[in-house]
N, C-alpha and C. Protein backbone atom coordinates (compact mmCIF):
# COMPACT_ATOMS: atom_id res chain seq x y z
N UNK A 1 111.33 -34.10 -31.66
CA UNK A 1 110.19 -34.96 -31.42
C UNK A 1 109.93 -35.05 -29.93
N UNK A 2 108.73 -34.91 -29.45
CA UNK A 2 108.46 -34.83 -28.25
C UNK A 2 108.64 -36.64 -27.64
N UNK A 3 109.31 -36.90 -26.39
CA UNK A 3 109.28 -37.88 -26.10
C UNK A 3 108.47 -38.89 -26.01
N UNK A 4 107.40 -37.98 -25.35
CA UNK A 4 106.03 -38.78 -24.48
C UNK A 4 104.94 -38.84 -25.48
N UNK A 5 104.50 -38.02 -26.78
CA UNK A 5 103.45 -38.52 -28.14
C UNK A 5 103.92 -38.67 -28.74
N UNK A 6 105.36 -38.76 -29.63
CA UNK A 6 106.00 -38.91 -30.61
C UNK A 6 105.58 -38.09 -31.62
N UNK A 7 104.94 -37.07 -31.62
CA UNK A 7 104.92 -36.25 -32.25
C UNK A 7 105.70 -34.63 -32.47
N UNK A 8 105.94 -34.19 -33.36
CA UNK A 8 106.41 -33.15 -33.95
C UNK A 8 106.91 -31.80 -33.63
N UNK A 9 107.69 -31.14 -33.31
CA UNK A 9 107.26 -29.23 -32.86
C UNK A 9 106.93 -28.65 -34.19
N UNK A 10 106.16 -28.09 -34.58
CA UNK A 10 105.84 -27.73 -36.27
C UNK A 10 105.14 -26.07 -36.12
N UNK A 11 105.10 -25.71 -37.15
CA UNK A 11 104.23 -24.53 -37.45
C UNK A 11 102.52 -24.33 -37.90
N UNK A 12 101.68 -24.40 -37.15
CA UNK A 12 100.42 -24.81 -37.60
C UNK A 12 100.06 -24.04 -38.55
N UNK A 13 99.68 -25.07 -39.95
CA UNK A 13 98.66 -24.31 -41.00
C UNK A 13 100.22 -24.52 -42.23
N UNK A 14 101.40 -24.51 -41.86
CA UNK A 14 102.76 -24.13 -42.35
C UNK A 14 103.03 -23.23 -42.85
N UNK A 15 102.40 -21.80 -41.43
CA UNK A 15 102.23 -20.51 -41.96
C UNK A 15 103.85 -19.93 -41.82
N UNK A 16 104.14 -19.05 -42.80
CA UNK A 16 105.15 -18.24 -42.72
C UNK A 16 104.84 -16.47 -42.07
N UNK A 17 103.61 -16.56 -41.77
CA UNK A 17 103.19 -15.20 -41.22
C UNK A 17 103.30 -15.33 -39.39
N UNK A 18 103.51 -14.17 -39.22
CA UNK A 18 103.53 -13.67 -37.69
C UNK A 18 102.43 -13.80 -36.96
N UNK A 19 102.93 -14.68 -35.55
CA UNK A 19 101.47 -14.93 -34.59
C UNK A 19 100.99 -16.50 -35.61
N UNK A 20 101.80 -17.58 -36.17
CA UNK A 20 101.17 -18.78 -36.18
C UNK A 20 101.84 -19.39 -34.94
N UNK A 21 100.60 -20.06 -34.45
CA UNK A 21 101.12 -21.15 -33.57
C UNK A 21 102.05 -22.22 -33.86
N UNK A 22 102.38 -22.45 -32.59
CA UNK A 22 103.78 -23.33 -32.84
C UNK A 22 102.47 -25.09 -32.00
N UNK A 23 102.70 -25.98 -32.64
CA UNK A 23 102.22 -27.27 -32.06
C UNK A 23 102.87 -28.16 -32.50
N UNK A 24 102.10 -29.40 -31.84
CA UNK A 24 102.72 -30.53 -32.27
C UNK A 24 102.13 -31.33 -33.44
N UNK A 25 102.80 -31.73 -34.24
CA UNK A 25 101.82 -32.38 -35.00
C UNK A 25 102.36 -33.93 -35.86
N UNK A 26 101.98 -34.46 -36.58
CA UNK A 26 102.29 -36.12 -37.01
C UNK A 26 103.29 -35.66 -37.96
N UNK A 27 104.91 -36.69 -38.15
CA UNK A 27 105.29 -36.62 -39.00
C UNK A 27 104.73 -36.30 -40.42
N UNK A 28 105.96 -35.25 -41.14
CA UNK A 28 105.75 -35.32 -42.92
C UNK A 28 106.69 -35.79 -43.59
N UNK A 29 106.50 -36.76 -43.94
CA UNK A 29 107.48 -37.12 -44.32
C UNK A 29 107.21 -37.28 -46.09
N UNK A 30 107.18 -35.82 -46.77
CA UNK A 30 107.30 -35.69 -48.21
C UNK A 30 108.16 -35.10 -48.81
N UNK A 31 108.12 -35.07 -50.15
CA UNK A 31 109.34 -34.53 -50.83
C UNK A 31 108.60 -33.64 -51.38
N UNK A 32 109.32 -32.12 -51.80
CA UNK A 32 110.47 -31.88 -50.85
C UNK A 32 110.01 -31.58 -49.41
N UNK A 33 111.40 -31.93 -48.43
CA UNK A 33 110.84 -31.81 -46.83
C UNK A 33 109.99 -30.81 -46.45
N UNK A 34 109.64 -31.41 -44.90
CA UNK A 34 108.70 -30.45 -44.75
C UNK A 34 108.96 -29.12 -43.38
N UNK A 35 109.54 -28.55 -44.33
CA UNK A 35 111.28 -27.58 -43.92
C UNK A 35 109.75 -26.57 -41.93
N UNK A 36 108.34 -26.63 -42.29
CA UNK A 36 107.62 -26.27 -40.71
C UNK A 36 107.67 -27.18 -39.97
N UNK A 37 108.61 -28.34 -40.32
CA UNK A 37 108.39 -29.57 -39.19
C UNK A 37 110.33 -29.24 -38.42
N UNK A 38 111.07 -28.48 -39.16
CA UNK A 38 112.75 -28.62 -39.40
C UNK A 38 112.59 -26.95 -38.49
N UNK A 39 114.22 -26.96 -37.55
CA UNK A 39 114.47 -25.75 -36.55
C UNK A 39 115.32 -25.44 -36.73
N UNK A 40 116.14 -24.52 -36.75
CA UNK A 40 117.79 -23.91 -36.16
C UNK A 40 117.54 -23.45 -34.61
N UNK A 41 118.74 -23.84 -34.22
CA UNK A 41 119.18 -23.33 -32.40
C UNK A 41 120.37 -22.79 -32.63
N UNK A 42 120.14 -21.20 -32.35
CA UNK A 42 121.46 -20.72 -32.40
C UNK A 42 121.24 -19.90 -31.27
N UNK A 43 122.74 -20.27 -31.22
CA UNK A 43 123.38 -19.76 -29.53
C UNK A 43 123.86 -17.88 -29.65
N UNK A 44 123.10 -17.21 -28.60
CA UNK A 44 123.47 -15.93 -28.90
C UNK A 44 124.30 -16.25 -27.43
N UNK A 45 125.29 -14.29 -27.64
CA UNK A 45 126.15 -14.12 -27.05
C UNK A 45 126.21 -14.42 -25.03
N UNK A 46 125.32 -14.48 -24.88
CA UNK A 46 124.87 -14.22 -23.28
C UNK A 46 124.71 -15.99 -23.14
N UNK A 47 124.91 -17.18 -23.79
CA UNK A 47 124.69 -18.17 -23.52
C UNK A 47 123.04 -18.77 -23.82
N UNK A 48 121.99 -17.44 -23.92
CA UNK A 48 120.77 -18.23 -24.35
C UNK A 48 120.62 -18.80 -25.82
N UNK A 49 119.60 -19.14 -26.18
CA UNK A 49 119.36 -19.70 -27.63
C UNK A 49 117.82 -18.76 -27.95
N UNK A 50 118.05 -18.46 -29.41
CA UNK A 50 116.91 -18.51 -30.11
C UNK A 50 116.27 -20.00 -30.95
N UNK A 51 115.17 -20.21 -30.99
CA UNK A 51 114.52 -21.35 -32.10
C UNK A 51 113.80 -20.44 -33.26
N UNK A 52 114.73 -21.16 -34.43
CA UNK A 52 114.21 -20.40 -35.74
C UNK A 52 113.32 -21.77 -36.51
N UNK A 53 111.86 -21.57 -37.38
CA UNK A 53 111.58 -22.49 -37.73
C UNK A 53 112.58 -22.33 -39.56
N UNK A 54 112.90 -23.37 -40.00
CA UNK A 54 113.73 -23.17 -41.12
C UNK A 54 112.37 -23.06 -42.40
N UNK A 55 111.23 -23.26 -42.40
CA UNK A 55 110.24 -22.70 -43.06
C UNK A 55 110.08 -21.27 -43.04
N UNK A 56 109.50 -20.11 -42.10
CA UNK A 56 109.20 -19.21 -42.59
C UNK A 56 110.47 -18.08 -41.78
N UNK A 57 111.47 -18.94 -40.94
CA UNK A 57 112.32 -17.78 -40.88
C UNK A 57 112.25 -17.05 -39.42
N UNK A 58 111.16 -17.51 -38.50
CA UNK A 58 110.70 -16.64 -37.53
C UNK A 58 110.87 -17.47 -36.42
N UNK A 59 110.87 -16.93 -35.36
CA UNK A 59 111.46 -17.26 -33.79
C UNK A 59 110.28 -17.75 -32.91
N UNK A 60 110.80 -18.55 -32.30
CA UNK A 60 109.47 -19.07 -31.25
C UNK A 60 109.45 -17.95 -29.96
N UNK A 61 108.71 -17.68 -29.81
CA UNK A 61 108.24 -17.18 -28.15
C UNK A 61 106.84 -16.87 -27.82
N UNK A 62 106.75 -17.02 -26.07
CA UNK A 62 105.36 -17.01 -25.92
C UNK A 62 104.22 -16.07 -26.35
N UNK A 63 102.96 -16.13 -26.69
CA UNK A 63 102.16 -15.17 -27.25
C UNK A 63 102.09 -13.84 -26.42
N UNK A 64 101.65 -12.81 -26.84
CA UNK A 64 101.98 -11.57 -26.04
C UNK A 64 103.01 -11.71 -24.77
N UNK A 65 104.09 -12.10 -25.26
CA UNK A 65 104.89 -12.00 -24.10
C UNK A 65 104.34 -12.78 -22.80
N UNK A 66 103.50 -13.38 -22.75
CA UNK A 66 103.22 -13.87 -21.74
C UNK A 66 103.92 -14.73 -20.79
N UNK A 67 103.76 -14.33 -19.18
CA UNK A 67 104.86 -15.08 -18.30
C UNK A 67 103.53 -16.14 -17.56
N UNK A 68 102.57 -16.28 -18.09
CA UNK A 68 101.47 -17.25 -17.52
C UNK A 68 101.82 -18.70 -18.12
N UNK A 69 101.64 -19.66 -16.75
CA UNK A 69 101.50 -20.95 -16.83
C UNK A 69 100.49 -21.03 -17.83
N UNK A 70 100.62 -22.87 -18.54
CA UNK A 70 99.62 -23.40 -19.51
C UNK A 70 99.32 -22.04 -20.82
N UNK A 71 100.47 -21.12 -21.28
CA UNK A 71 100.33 -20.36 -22.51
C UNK A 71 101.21 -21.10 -23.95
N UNK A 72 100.46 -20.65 -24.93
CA UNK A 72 101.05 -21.47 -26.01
C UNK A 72 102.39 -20.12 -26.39
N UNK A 73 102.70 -20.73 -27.59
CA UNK A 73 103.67 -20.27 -28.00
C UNK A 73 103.60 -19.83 -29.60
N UNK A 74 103.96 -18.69 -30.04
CA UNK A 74 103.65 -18.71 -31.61
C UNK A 74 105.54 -18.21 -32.19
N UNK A 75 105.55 -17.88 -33.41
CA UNK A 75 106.20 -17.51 -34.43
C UNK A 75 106.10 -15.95 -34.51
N UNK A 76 107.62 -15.41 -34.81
CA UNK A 76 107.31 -13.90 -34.89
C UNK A 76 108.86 -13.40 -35.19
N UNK A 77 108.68 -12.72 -36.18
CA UNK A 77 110.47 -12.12 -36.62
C UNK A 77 111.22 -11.46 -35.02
N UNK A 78 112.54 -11.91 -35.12
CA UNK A 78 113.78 -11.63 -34.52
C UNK A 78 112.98 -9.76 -33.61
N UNK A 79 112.95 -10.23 -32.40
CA UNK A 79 112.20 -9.34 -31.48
C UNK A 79 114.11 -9.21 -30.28
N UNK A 80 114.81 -9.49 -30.56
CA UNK A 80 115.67 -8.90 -29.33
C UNK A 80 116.12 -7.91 -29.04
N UNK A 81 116.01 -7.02 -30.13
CA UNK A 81 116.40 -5.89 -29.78
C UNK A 81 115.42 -4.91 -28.53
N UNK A 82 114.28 -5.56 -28.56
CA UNK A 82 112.85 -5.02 -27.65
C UNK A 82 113.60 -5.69 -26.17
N UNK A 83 113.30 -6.49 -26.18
CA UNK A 83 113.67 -7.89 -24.95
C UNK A 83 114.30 -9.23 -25.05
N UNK A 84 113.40 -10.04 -24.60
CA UNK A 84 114.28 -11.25 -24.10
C UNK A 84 113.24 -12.39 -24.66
N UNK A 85 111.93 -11.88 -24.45
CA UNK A 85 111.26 -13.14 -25.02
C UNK A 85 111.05 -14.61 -25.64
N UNK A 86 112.05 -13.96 -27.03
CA UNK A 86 112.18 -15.23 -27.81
C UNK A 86 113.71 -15.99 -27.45
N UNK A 87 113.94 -15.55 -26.49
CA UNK A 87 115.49 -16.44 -25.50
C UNK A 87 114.76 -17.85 -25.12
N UNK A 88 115.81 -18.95 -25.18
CA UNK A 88 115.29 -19.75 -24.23
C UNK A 88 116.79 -20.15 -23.46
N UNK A 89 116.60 -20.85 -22.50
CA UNK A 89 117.65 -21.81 -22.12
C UNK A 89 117.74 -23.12 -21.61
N UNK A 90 118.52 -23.69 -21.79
CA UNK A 90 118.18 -25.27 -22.34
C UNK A 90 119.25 -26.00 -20.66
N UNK A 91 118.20 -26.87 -19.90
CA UNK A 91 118.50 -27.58 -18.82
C UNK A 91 118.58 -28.98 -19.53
N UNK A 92 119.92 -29.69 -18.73
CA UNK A 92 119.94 -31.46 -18.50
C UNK A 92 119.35 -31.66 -17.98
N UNK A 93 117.93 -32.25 -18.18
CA UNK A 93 117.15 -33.93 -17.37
C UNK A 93 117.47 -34.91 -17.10
């Protein structure tokens, strides 16, 4: 949950296809859960992390690879063997 709107990291549309955007959006709170609102963080070998959404299975990273300020971010199957993209690494505030 984002601190500052209290809203969501989710999968827009609660697409399971490649290239959906990743946003924020209002709790779901239905049954059964609402597994595009739910993540896995798993730690690969080099110390970075991937984010998996536990809905459709696919990794966050920025759209075309992009290294530009103010770019969104979408969904897209396990890309590491290409690069680095869907790496993140996680700082204390």
């Amino acid at each position: 949950m984002n601190q500052y709107s209290g809203f969501f990291a989710s999968i827009r549309g609660r697409s399971t296809g490649d290239n959906a955007t990743a946003i924020q959006f209002h709790a779901q709170y239905t049954l059964p859960s609402e597994p595009f609102q739910e993540w896995d963080f798993i730690k690969l070998a080099n110390g970075n992390w991937m984010i998996q959404n536990v809905h459709s299975q696919k990794y966050i990273g920025p759209e075309n690879r992009s290294t530009e300020n103010d770019h969104f971010c979408i969904q897209y199957s396990d890309q590491t063997i290409e690069d680095s993209y869907q790496q993140w690494v996680f700082e204390e505030i």
